[in-house]
Protein backbone atom coordinates (compact mmCIF):
# COMPACT_ATOMS: atom_id res chain seq x y z
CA UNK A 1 0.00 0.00 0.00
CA UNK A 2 1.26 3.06 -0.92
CA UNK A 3 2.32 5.42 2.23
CA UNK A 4 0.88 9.09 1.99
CA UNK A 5 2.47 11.92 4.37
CA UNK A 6 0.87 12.97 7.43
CA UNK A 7 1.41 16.84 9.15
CA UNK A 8 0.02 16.40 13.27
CA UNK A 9 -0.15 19.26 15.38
CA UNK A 10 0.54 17.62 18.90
CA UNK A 11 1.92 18.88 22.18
CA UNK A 12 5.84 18.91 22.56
CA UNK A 13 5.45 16.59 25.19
CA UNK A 14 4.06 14.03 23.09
CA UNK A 15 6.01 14.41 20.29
CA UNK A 16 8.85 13.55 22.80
CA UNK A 17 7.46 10.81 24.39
CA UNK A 18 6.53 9.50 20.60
CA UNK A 19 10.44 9.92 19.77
CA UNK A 20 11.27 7.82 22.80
CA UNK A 21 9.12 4.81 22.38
CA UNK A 22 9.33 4.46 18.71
CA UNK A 23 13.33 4.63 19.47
CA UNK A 24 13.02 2.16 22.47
CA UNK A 25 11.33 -0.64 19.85
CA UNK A 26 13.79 0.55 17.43
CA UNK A 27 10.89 2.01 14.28
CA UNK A 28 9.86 5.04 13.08
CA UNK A 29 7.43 7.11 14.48
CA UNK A 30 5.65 6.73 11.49
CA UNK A 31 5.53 2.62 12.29
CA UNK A 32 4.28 3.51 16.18
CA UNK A 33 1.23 5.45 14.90
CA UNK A 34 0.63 2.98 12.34
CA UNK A 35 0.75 0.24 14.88
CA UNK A 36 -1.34 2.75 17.11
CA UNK A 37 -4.09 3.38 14.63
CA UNK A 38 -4.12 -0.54 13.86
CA UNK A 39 -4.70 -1.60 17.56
CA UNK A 40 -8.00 1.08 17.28
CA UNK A 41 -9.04 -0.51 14.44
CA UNK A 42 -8.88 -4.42 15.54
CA UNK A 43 -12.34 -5.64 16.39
CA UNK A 44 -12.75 -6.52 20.42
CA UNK A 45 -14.38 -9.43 19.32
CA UNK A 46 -12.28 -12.27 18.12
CA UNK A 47 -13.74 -14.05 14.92
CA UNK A 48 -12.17 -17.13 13.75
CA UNK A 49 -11.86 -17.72 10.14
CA UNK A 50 -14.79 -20.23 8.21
CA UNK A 51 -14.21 -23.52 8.21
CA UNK A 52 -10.69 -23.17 10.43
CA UNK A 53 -10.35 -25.38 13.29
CA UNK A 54 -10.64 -22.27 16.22
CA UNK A 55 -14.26 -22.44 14.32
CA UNK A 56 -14.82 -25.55 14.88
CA UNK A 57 -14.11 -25.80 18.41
CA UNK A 58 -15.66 -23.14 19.31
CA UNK A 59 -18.99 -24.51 17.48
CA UNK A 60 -18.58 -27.59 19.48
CA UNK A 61 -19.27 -25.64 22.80
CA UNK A 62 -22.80 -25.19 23.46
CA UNK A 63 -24.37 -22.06 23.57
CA UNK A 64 -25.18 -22.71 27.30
CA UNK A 65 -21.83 -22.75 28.27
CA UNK A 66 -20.03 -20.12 26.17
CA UNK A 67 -19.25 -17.09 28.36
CA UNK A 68 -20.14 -13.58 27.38
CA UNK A 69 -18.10 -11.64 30.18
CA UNK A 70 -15.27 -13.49 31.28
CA UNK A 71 -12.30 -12.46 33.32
CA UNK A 72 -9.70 -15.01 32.22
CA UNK A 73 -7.41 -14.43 35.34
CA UNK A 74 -10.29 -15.01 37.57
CA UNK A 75 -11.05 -18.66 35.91
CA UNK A 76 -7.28 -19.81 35.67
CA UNK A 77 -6.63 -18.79 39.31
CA UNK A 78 -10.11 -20.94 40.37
CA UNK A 79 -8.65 -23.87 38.37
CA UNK A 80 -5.29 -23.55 40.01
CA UNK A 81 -7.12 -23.28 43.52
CA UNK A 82 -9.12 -26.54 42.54
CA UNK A 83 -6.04 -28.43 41.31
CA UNK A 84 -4.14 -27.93 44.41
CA UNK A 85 -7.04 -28.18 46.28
CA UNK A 86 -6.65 -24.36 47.70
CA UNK A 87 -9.84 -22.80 49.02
């Protein structure tokens, strides 16, 4: 795709900060606000692709016992607590 350029008008701060993290993970700024705008863009929602086999696992599950509103840390920490019998 073909790049285009971009004028921002941003606080000094920023534009400092920007210069420092871009040169901490060693790309442009240009590549950090790409990567930025990318992250914005992703949907929340993960969607596996037809037919691939995330798909078809995750068809397998019932409806009944998919989870809407899950807080994964929450769920491994009550598995570790029942493996090691933990209360």
């Amino acid at each position: 795709m073909a790049k285009k350029t971009l004028n921002l008008t941003i606080e000094e701060s920023i534009k400092e900060r920007a210069k420092r993290i871009a040169r901490s993970r060693g790309i442009s700024i240009s590549q950090l606000f790409e990567e930025a705008v990318s992250r914005e863009e992703e949907p929340q929602e993960f969607i596996p692709s037809p037919g691939s086999a995330v798909e078809q696992i995750m068809n397998a599950i019932p409806e009944s016992q998919k989870l809407d509103d899950y807080d994964y840390d929450e769920i491994k920490m009550e598995a570790l607590k029942e493996k090691y019998g933990l209360s």
